[in-house]
PDB file of N, CA and C in Angstrom:
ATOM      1  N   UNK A   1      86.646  86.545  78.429  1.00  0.00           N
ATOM      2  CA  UNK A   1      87.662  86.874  79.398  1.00  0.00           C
ATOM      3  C   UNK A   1      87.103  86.607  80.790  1.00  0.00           C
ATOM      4  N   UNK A   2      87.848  86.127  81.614  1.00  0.00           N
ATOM      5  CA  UNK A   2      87.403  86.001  82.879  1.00  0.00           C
ATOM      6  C   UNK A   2      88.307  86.685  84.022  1.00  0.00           C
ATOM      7  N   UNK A   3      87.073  87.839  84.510  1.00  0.00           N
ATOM      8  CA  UNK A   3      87.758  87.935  86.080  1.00  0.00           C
ATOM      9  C   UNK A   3      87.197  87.789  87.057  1.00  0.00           C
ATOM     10  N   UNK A   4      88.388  87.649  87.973  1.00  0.00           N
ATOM     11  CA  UNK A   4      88.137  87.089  89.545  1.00  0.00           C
ATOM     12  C   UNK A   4      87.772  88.850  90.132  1.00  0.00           C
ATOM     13  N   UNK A   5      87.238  89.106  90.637  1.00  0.00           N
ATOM     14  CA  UNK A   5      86.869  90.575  91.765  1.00  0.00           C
ATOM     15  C   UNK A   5      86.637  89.859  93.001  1.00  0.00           C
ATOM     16  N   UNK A   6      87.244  90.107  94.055  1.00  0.00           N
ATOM     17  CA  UNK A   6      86.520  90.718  95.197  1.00  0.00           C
ATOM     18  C   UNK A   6      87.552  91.028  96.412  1.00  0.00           C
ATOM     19  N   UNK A   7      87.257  90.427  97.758  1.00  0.00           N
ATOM     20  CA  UNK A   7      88.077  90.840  98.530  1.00  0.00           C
ATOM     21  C   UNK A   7      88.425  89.801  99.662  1.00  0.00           C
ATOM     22  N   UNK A   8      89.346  89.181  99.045  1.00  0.00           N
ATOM     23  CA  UNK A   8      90.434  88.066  99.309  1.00  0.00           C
ATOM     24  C   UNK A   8      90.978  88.286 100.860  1.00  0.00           C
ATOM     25  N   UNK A   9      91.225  89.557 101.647  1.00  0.00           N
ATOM     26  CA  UNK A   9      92.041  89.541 102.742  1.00  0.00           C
ATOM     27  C   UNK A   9      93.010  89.199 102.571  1.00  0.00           C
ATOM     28  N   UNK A  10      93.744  89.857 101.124  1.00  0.00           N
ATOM     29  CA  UNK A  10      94.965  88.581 101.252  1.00  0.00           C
ATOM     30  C   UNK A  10      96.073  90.110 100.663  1.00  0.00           C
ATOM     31  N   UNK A  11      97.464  89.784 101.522  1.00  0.00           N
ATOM     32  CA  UNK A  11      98.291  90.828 101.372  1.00  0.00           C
ATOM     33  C   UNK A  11      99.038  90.173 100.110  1.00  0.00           C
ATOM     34  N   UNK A  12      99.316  90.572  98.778  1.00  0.00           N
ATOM     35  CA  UNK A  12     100.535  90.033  98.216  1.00  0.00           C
ATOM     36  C   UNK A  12     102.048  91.032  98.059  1.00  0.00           C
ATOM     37  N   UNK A  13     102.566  89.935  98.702  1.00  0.00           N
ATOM     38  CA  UNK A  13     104.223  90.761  98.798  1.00  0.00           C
ATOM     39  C   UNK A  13     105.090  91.707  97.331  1.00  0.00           C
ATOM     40  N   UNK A  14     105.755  92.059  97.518  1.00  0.00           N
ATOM     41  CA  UNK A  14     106.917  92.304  96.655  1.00  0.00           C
ATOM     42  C   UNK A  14     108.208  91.049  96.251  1.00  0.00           C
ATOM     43  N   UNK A  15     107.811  90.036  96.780  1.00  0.00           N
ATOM     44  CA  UNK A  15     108.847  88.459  96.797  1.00  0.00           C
ATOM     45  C   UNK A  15     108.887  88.414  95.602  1.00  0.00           C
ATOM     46  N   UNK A  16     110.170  87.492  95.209  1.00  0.00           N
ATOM     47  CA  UNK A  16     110.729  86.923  93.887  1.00  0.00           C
ATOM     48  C   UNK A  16     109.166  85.665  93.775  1.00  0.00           C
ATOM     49  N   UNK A  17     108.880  85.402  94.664  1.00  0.00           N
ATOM     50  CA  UNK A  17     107.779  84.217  94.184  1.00  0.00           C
ATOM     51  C   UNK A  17     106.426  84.395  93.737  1.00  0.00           C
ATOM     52  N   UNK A  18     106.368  86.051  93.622  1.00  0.00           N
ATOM     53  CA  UNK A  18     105.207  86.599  93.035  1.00  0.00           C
ATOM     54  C   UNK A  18     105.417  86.885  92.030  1.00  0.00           C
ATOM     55  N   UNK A  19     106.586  86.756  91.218  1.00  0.00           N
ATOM     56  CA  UNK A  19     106.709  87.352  90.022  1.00  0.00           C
ATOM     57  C   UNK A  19     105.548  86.610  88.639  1.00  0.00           C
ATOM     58  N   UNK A  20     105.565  85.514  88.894  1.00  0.00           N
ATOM     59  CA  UNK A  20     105.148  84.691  88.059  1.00  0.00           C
ATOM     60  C   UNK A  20     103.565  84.613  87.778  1.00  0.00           C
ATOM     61  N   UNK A  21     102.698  85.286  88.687  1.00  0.00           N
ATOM     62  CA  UNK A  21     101.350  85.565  88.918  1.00  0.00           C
ATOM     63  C   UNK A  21     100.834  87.296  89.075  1.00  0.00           C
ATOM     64  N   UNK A  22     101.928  88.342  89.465  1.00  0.00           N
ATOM     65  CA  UNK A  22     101.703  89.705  90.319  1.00  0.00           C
ATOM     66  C   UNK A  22     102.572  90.435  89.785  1.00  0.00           C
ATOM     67  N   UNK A  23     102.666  92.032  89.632  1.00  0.00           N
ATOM     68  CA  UNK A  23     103.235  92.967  89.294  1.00  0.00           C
ATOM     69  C   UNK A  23     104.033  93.325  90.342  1.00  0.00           C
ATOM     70  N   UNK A  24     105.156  94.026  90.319  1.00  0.00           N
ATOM     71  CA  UNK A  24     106.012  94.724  91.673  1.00  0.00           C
ATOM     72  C   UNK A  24     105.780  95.552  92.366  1.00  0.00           C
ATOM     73  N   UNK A  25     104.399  96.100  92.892  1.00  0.00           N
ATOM     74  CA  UNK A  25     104.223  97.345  92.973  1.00  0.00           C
ATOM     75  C   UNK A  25     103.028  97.039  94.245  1.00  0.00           C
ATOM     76  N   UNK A  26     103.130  96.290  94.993  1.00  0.00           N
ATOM     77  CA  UNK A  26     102.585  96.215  96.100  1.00  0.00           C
ATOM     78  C   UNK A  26     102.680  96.962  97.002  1.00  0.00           C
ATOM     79  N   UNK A  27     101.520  97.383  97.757  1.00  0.00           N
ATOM     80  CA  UNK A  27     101.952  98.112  98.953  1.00  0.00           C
ATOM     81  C   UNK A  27     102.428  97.345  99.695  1.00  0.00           C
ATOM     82  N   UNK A  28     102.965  95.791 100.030  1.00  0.00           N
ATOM     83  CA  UNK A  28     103.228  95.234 101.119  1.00  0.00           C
ATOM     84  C   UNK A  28     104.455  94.717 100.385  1.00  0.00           C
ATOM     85  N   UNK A  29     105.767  94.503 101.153  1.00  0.00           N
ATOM     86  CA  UNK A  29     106.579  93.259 101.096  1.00  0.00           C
ATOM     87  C   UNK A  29     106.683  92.452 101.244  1.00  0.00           C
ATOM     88  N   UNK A  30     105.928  91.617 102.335  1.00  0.00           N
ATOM     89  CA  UNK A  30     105.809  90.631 102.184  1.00  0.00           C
ATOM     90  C   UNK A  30     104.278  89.529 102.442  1.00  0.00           C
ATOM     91  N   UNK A  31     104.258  88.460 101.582  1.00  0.00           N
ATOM     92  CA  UNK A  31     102.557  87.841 101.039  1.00  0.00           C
ATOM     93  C   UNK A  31     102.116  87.058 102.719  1.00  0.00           C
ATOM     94  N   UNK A  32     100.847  87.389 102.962  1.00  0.00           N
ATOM     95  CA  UNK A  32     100.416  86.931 103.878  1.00  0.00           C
ATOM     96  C   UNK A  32     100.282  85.809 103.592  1.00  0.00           C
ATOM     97  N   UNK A  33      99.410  84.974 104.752  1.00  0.00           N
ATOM     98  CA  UNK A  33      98.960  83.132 104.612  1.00  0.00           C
ATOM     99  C   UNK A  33      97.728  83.331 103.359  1.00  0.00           C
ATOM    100  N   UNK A  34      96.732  84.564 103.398  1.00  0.00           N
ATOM    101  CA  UNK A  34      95.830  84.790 102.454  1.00  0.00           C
ATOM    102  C   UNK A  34      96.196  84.424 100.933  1.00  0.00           C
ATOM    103  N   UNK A  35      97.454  85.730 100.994  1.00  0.00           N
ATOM    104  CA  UNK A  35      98.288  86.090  99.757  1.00  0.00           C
ATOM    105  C   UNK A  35      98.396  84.633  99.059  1.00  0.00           C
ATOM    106  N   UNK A  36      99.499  84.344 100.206  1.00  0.00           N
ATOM    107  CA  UNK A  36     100.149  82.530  99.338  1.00  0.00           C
ATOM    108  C   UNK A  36      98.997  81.424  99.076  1.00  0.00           C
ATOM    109  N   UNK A  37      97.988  81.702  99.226  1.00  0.00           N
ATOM    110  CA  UNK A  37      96.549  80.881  99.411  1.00  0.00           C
ATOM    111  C   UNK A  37      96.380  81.567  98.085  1.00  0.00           C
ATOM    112  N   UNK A  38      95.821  82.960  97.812  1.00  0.00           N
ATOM    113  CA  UNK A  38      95.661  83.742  96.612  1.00  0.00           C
ATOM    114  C   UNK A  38      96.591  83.608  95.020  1.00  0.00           C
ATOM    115  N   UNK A  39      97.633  83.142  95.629  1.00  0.00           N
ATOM    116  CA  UNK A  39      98.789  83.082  94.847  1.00  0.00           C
ATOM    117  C   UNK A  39      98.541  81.397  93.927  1.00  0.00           C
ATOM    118  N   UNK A  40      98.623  80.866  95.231  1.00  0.00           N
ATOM    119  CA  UNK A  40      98.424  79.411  94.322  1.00  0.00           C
ATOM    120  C   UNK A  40      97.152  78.833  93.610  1.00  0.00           C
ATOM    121  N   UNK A  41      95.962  79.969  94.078  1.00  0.00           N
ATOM    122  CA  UNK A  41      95.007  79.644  93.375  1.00  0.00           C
ATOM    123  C   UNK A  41      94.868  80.212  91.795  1.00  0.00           C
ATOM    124  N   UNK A  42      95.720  81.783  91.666  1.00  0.00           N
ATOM    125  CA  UNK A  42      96.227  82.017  90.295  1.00  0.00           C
ATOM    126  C   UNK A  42      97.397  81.146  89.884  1.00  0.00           C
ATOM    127  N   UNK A  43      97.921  80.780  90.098  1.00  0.00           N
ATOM    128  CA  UNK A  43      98.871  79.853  90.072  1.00  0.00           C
ATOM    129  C   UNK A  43      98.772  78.444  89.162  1.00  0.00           C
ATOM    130  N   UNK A  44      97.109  78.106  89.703  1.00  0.00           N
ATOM    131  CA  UNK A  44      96.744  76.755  89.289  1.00  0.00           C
ATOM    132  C   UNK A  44      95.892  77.014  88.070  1.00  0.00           C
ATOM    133  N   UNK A  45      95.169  78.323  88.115  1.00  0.00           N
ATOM    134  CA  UNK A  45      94.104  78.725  87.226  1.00  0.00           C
ATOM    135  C   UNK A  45      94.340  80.041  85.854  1.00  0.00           C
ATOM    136  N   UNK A  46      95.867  80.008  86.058  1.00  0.00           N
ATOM    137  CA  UNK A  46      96.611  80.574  84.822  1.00  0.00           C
ATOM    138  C   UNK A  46      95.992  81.904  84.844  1.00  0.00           C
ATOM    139  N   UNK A  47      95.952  82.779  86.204  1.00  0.00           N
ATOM    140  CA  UNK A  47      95.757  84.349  86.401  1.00  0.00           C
ATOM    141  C   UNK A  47      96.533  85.187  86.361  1.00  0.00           C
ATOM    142  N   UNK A  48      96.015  86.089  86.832  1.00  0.00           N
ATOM    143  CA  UNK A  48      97.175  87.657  86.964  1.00  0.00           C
ATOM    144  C   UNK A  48      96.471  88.557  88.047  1.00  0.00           C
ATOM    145  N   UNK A  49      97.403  88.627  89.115  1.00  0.00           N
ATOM    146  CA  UNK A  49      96.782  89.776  89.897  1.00  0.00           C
ATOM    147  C   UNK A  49      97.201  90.618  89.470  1.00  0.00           C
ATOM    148  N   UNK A  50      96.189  91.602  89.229  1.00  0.00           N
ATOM    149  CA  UNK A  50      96.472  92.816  88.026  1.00  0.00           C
ATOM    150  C   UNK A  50      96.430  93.857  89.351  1.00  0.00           C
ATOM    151  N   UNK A  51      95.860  94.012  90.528  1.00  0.00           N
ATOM    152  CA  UNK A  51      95.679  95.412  91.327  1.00  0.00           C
ATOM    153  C   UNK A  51      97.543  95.786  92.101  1.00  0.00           C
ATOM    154  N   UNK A  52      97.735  94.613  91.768  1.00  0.00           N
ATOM    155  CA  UNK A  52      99.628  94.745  91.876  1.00  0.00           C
ATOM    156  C   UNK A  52     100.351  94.826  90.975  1.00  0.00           C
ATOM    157  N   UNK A  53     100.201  95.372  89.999  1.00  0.00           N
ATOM    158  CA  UNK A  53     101.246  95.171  88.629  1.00  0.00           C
ATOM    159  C   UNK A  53     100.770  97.179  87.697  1.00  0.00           C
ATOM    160  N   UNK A  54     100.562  97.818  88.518  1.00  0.00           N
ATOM    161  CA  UNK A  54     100.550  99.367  88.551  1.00  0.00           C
ATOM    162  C   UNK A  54     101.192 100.536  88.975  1.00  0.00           C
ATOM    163  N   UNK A  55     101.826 101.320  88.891  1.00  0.00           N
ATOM    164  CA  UNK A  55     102.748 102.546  89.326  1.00  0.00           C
ATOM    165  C   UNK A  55     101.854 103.034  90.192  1.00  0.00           C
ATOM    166  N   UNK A  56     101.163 103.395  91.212  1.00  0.00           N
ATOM    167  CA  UNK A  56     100.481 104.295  91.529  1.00  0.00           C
ATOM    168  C   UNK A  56     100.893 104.705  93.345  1.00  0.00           C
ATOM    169  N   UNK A  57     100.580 105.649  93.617  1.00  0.00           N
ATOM    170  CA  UNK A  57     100.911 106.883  94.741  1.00  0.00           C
ATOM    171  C   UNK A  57     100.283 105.830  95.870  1.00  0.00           C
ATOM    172  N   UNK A  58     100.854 105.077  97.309  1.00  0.00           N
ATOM    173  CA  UNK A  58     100.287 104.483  98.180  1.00  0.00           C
ATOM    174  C   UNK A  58      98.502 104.474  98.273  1.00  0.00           C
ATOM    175  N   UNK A  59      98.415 105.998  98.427  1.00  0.00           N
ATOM    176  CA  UNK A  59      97.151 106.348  98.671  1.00  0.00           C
ATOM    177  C   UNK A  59      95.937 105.454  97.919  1.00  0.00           C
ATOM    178  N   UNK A  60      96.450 104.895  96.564  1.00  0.00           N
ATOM    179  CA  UNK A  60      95.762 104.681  95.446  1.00  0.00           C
ATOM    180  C   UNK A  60      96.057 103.081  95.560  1.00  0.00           C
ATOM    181  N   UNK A  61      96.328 102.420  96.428  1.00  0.00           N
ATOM    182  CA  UNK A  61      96.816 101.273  96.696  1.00  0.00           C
ATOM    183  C   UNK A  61      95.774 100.461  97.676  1.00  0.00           C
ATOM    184  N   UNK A  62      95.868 101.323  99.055  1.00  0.00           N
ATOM    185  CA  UNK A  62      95.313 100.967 100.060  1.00  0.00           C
ATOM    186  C   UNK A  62      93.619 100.437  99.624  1.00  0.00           C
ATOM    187  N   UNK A  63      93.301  99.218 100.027  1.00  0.00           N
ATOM    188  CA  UNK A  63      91.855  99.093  99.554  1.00  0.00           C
ATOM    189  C   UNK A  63      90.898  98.528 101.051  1.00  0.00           C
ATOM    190  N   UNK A  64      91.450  98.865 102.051  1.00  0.00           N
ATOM    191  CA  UNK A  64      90.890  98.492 103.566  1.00  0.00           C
ATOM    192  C   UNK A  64      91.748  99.292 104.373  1.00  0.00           C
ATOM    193  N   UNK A  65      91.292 100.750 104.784  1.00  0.00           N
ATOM    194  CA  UNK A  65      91.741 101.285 106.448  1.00  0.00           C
ATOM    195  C   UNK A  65      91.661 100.412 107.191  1.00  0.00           C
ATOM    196  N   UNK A  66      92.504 100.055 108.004  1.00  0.00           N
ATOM    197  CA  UNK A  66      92.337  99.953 109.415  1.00  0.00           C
ATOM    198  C   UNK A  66      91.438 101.232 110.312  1.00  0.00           C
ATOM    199  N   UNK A  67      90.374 100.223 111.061  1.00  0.00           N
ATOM    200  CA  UNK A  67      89.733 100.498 112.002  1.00  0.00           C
ATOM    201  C   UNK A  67      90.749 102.110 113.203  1.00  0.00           C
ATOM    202  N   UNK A  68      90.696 102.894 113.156  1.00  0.00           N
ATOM    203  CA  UNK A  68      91.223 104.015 114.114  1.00  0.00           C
ATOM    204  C   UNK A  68      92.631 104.519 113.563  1.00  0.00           C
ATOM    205  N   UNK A  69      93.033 104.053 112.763  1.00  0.00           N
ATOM    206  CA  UNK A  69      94.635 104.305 111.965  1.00  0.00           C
ATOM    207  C   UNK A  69      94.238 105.075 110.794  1.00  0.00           C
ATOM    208  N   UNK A  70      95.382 105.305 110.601  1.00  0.00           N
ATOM    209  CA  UNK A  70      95.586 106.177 109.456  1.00  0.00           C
ATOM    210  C   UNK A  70      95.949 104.786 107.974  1.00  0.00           C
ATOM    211  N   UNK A  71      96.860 103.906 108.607  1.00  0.00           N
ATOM    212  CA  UNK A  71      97.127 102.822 108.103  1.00  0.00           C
ATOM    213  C   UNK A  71      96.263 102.064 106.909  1.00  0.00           C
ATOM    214  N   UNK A  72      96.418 101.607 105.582  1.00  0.00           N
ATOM    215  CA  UNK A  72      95.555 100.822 105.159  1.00  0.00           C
ATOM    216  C   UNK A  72      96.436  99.604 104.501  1.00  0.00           C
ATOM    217  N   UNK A  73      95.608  98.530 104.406  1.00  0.00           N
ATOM    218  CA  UNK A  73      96.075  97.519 103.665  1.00  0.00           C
ATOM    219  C   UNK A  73      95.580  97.335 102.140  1.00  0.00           C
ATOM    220  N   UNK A  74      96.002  96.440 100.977  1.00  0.00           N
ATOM    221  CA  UNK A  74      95.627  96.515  99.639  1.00  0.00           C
ATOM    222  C   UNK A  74      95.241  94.726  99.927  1.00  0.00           C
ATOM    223  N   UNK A  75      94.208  94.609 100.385  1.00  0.00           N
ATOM    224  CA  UNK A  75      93.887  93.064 100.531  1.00  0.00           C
ATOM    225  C   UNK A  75      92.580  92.880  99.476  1.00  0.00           C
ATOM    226  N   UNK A  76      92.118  93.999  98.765  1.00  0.00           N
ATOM    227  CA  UNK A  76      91.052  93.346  97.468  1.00  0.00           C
ATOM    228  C   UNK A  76      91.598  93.465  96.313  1.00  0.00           C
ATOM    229  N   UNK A  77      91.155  92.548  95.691  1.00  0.00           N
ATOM    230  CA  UNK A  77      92.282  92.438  94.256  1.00  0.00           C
ATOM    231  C   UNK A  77      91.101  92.036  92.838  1.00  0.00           C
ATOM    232  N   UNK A  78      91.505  92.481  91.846  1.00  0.00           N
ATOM    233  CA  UNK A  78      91.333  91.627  90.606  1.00  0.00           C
ATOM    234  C   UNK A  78      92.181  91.021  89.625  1.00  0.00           C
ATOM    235  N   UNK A  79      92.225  89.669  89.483  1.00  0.00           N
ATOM    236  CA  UNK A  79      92.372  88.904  88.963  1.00  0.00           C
ATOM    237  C   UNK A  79      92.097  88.507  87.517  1.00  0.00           C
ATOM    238  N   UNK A  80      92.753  88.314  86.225  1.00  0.00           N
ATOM    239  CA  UNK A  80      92.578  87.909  85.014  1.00  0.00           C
ATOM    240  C   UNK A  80      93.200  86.916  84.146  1.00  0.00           C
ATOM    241  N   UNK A  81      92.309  86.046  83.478  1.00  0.00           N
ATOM    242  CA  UNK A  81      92.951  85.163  82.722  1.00  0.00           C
ATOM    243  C   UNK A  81      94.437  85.692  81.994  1.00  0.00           C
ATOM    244  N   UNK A  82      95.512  85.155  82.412  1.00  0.00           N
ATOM    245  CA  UNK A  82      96.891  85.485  81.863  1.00  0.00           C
ATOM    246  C   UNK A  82      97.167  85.835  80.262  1.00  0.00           C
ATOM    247  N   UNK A  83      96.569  85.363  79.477  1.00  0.00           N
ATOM    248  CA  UNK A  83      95.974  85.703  78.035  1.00  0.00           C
ATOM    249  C   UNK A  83      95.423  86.568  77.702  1.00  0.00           C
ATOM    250  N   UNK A  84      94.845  87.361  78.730  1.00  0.00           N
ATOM    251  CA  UNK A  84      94.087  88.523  78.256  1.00  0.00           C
ATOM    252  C   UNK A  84      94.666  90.077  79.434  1.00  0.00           C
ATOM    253  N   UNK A  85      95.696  89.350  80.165  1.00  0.00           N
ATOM    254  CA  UNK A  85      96.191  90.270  80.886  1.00  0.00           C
ATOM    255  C   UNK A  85      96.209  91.632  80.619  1.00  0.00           C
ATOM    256  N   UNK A  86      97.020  91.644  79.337  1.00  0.00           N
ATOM    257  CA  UNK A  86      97.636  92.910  79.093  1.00  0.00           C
ATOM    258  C   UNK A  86      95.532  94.019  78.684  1.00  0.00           C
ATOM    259  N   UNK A  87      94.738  93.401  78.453  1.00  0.00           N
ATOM    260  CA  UNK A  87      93.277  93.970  78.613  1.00  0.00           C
ATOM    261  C   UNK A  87      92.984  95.029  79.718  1.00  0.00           C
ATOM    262  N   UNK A  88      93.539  94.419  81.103  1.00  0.00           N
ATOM    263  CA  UNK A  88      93.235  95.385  81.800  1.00  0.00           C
ATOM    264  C   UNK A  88      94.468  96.320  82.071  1.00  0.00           C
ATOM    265  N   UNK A  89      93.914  97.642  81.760  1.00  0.00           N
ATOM    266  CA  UNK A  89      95.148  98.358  81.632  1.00  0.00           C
ATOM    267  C   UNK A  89      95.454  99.301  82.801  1.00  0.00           C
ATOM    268  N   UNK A  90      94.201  98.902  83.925  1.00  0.00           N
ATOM    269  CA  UNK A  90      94.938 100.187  85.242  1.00  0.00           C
ATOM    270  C   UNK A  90      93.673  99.155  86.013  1.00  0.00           C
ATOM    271  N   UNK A  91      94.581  99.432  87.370  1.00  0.00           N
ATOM    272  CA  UNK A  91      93.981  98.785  88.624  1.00  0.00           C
ATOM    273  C   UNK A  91      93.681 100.026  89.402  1.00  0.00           C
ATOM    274  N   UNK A  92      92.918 100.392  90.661  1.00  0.00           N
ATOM    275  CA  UNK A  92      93.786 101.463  91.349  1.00  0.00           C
ATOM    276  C   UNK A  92      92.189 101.796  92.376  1.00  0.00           C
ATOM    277  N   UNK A  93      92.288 102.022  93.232  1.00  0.00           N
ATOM    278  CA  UNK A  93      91.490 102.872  94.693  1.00  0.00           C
ATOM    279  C   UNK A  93      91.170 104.018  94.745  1.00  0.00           C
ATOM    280  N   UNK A  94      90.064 103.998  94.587  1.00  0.00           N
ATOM    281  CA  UNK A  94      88.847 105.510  94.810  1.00  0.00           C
ATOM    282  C   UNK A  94      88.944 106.120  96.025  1.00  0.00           C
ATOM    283  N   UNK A  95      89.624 106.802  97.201  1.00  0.00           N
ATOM    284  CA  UNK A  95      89.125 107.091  98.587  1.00  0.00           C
ATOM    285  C   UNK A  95      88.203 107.865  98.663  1.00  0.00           C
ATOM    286  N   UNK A  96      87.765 108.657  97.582  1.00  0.00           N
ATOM    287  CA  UNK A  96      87.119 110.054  98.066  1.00  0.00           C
ATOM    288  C   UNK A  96      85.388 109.488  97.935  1.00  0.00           C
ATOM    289  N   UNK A  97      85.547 108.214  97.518  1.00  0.00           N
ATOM    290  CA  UNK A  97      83.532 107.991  97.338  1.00  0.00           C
ATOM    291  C   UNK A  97      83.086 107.460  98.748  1.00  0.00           C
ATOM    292  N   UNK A  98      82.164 107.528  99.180  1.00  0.00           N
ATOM    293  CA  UNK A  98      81.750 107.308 100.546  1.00  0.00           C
ATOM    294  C   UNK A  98      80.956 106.246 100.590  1.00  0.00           C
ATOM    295  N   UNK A  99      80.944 105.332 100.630  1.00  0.00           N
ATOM    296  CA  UNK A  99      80.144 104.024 100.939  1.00  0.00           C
ATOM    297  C   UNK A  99      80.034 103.423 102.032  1.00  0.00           C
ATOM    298  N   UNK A 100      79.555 104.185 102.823  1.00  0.00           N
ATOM    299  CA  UNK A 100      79.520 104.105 104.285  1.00  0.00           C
ATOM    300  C   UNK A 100      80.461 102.724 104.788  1.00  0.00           C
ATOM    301  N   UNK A 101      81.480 102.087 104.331  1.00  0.00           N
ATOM    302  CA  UNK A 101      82.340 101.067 104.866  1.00  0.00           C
ATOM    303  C   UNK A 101      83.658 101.292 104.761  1.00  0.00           C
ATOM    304  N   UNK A 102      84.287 100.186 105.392  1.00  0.00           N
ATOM    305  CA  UNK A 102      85.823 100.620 105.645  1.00  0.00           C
ATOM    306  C   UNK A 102      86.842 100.068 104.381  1.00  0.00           C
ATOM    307  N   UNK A 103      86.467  99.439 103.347  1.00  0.00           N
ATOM    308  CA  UNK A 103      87.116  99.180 102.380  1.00  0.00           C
ATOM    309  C   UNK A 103      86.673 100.490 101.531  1.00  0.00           C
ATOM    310  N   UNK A 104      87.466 100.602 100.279  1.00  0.00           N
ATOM    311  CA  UNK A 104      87.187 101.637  99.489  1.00  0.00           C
ATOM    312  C   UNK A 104      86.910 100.771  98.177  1.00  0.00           C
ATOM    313  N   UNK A 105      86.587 102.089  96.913  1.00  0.00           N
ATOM    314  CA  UNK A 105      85.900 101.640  95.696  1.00  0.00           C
ATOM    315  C   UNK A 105      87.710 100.944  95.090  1.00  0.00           C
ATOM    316  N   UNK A 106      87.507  99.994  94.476  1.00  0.00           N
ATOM    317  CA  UNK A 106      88.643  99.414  93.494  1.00  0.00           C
ATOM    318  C   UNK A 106      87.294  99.392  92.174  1.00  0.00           C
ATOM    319  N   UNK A 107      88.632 100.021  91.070  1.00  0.00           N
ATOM    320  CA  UNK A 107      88.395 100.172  90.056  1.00  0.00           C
ATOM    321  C   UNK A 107      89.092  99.644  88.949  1.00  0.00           C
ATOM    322  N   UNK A 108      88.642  98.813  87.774  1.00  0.00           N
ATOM    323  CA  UNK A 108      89.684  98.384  86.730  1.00  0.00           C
ATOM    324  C   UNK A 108      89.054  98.559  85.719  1.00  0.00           C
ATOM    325  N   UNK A 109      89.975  99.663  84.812  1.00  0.00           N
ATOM    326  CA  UNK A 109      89.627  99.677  83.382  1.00  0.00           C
ATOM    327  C   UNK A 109      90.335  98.720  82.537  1.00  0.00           C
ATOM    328  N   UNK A 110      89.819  98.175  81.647  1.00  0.00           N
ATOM    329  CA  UNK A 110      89.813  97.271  80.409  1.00  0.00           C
ATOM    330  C   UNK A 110      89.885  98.491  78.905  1.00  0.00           C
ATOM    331  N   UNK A 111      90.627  97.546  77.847  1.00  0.00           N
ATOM    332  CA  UNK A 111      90.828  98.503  76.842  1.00  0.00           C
ATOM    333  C   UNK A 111      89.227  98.166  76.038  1.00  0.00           C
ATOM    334  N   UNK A 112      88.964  99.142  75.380  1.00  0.00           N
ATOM    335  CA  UNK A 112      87.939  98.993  74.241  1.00  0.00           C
ATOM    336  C   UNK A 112      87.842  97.984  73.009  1.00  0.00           C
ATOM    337  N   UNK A 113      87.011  97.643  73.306  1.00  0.00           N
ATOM    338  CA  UNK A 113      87.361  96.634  71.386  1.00  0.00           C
ATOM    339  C   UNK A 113      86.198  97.265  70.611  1.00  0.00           C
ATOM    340  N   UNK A 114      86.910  97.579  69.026  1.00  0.00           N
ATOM    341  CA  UNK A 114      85.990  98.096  68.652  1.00  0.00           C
ATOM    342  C   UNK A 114      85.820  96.938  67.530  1.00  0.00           C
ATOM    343  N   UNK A 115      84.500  96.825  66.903  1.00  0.00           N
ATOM    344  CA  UNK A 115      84.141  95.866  66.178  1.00  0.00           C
ATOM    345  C   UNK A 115      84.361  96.746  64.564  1.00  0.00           C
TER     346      UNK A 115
END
């Protein structure tokens, strides 16, 4: 299985043109220049942005405060081969661990295989 991790800077929207790569559940409506850059590179390489395709409470979204705001953006993502999508079964943002920086922990669990 292959995933993509890290932190793209890239907003992806709630658009009809994310459907085909992204879940509905973005904190943003609409995909930055990053996003549509992000988009066509799953696009070409048969992915899934999985940190958008989750139910979860804003809070659990945001993966970069803004500098003096309360405000955050969800610009780090993981990414998975479309075949093995349904594997990762929760995306979602740690705030409470302290890593002295302004992004927070993103976390993705995968299901178990048992042999």
């Amino acid at each position: 299985m292959i995933l993509v991790c890290g932190g793209f800077n890239a907003k992806i929207g709630n658009e009809q043109m994310t459907n085909n790569v992204a879940g509905r559940f973005s904190l943003h409506e609409t995909t930055s220049e990053n996003g549509a850059k992000l988009y066509d590179f799953a696009t070409s390489n048969q992915l899934w942005i999985k940190g958008v395709n989750f139910l979860h409470k804003s809070i659990h979204k945001g993966t970069w405060k803004i500098t003096g705001s309360h405000l955050c953006n969800q610009i780090d993502h993981v990414l998975v081969e479309k075949r093995h999508a349904t594997s990762v079964e929760d995306v979602r943002t740690y705030r409470e661990t302290n890593c002295d920086f302004d992004h927070y922990v993103v976390k993705g669990l995968t299901e178990e295989k048992m042999d």
